[in-house]
C-alpha atoms as a PDB file:
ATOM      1  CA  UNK A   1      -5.804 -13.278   4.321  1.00  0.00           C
ATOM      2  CA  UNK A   2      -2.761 -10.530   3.299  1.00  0.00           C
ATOM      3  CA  UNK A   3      -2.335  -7.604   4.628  1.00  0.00           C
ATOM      4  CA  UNK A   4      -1.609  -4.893   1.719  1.00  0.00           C
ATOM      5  CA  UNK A   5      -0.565  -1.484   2.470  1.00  0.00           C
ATOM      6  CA  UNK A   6       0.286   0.821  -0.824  1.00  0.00           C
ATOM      7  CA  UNK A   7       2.205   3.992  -0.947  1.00  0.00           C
ATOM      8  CA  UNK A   8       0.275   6.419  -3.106  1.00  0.00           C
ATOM      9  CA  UNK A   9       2.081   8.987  -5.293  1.00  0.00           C
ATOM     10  CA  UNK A  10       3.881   7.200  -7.673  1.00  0.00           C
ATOM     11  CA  UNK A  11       2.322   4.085  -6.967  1.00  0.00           C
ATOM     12  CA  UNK A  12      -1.508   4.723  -7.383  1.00  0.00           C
ATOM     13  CA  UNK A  13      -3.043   5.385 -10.879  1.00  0.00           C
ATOM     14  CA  UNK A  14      -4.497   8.616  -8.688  1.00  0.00           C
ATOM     15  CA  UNK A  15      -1.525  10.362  -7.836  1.00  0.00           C
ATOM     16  CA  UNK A  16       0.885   9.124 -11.277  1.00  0.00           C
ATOM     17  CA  UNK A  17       1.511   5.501 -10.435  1.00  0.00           C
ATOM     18  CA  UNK A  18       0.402   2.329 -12.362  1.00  0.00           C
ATOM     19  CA  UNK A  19      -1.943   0.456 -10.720  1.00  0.00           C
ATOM     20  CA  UNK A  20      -5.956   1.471 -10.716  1.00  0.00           C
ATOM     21  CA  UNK A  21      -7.480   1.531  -7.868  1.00  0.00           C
ATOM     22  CA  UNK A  22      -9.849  -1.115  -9.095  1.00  0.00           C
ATOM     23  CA  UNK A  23      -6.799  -3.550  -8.339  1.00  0.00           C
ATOM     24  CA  UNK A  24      -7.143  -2.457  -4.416  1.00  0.00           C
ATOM     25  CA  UNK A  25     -11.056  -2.657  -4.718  1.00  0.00           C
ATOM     26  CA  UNK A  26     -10.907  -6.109  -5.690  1.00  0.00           C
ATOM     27  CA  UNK A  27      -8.262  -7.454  -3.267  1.00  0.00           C
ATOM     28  CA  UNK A  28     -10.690  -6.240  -0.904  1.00  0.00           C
ATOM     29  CA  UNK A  29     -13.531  -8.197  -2.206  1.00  0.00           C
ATOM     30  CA  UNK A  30     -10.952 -11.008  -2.405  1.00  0.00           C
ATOM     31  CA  UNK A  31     -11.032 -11.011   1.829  1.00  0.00           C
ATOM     32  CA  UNK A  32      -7.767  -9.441   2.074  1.00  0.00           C
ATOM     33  CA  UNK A  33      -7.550  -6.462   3.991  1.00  0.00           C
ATOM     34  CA  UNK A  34      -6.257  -3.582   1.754  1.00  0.00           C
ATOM     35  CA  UNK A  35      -4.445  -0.084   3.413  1.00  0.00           C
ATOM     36  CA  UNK A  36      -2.807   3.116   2.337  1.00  0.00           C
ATOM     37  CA  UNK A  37       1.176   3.958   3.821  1.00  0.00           C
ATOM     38  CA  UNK A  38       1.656   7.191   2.125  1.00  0.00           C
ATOM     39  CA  UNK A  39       0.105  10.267   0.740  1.00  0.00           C
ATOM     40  CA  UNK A  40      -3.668   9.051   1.575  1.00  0.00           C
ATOM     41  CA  UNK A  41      -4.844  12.547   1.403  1.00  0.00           C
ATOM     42  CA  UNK A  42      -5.063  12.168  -2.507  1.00  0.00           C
ATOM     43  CA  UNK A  43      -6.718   8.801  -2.477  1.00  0.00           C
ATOM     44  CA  UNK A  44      -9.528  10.236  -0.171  1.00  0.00           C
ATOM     45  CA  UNK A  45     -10.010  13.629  -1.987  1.00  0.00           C
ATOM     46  CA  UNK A  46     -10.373  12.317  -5.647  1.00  0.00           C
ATOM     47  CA  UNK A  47     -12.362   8.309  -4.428  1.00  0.00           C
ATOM     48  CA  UNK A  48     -14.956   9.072  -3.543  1.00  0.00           C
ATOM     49  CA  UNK A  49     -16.030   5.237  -2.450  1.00  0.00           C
ATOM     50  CA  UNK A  50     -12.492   5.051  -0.654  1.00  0.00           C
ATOM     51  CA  UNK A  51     -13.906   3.621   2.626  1.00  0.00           C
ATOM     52  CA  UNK A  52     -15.830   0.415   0.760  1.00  0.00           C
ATOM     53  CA  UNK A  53     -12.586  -1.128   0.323  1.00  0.00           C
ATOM     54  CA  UNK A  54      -9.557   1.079   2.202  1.00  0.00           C
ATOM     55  CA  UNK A  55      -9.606  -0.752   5.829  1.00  0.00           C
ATOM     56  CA  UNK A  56      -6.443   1.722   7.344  1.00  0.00           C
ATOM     57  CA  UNK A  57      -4.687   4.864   6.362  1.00  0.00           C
ATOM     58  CA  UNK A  58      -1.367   6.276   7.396  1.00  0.00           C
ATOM     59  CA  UNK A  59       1.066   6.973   8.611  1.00  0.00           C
ATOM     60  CA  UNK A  60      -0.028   9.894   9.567  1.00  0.00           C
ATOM     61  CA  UNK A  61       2.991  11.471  12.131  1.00  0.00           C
ATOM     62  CA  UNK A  62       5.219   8.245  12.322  1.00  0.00           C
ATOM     63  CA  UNK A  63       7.593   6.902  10.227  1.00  0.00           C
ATOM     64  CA  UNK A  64       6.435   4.464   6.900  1.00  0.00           C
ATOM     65  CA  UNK A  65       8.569   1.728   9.003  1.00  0.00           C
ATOM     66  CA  UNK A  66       6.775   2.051  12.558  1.00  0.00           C
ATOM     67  CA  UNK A  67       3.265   2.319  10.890  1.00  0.00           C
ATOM     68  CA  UNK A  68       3.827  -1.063   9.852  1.00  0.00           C
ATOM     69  CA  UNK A  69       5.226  -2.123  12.670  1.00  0.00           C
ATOM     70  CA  UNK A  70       2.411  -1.219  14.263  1.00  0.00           C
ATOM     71  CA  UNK A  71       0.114  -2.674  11.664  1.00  0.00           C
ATOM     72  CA  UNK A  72       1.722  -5.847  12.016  1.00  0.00           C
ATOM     73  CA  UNK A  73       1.198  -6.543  15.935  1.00  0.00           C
ATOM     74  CA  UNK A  74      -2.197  -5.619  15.395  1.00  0.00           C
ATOM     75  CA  UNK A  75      -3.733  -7.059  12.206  1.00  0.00           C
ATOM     76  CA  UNK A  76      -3.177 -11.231  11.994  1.00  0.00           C
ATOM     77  CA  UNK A  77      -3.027 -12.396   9.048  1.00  0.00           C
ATOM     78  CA  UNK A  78      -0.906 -15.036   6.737  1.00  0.00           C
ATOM     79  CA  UNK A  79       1.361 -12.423   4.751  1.00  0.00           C
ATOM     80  CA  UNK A  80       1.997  -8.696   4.830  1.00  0.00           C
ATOM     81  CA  UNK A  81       2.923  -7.104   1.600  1.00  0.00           C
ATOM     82  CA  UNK A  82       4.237  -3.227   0.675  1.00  0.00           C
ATOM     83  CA  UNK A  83       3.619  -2.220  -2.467  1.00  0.00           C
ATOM     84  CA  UNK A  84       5.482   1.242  -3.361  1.00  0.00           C
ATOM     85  CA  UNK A  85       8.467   2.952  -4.691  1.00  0.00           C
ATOM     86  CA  UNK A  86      12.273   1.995  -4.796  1.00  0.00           C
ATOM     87  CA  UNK A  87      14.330   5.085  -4.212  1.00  0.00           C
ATOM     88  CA  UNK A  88      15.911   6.303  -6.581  1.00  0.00           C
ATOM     89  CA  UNK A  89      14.646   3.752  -9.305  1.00  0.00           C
ATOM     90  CA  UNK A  90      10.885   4.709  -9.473  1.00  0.00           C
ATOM     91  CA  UNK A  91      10.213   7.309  -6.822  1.00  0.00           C
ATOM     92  CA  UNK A  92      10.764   9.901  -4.147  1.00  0.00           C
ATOM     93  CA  UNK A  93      10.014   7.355  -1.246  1.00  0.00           C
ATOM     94  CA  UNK A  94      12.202   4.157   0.471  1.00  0.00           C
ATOM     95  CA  UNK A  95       8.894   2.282   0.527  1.00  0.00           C
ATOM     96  CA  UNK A  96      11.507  -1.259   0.000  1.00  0.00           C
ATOM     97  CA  UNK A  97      13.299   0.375   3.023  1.00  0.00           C
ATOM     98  CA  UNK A  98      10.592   0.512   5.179  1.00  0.00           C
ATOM     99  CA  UNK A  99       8.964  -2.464   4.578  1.00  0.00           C
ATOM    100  CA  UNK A 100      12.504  -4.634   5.254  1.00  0.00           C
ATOM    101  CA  UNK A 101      12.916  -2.344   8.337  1.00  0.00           C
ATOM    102  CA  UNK A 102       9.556  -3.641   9.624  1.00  0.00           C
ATOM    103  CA  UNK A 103       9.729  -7.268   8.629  1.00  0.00           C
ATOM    104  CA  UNK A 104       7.386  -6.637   5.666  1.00  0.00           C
ATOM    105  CA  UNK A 105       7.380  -8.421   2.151  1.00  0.00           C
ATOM    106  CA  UNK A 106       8.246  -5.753  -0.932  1.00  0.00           C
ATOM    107  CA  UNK A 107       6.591  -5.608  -4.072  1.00  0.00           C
ATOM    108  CA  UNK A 108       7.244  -2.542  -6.405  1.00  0.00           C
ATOM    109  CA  UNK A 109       4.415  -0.975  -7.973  1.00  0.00           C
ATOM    110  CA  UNK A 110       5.540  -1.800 -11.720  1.00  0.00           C
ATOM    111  CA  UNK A 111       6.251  -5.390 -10.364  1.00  0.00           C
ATOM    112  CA  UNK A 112       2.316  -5.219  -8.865  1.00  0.00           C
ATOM    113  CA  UNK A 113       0.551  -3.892 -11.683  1.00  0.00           C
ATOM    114  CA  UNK A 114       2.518  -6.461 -14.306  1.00  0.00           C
ATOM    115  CA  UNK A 115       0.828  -9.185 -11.805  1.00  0.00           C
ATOM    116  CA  UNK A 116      -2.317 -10.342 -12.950  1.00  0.00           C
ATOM    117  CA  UNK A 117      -3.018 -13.170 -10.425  1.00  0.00           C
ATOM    118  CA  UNK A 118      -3.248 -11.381  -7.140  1.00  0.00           C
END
């Protein structure tokens, strides 16, 4: 099992990124447990079914980092896996930043929704 947690604007097809959320819905059905690090107010407002496969949202009043820090020491599992924005290349947010600050693989969202095998 991975651990995915996806920044949203920029990132999600919802909120101007590439990847459709149908990508998240089936990593979900794939086992893996599938969570939002950024602006998850969008993703619940315009899903409606965001709860059948979103298993955490944040990060709510903590930094991007910390959240998955915390994330980490709590969830077991094989990998853990970012998926966002690299500032100042394709978006307003450090997402690469935070996930090396907490120890957390990187994958860009162009990078993720060119990948057709995950």
């Amino acid at each position: 099992m991975i651990v995915y947690a996806f920044d949203v604007d920029e990132t999600l097809e919802v909120s101007g990124g590439p990847i459709p959320m149908a990508r998240l819905r089936d990593l979900s059905a794939d086992g893996h447990v599938v969570g939002l690090c950024g602006n998850w107010a969008v993703v619940v407002a315009r899903v409606s079914d965001w709860q059948s496969f979103i298993n955490f949202l944040g990060p709510m009043s903590m930094s991007k980092a910390e959240f998955l820090r915390q994330i980490m020491a709590y969830i077991p599992a094989e990998a853990y896996v970012m998926v966002g924005n690299i500032l100042g290349v394709s978006g307003a947010s450090d997402d690469q930043g935070s996930a090396k600050s907490a120890g957390w693989s990187f994958m860009s969202e162009t990078e993720f929704a060119a990948r057709r095998n995950l």
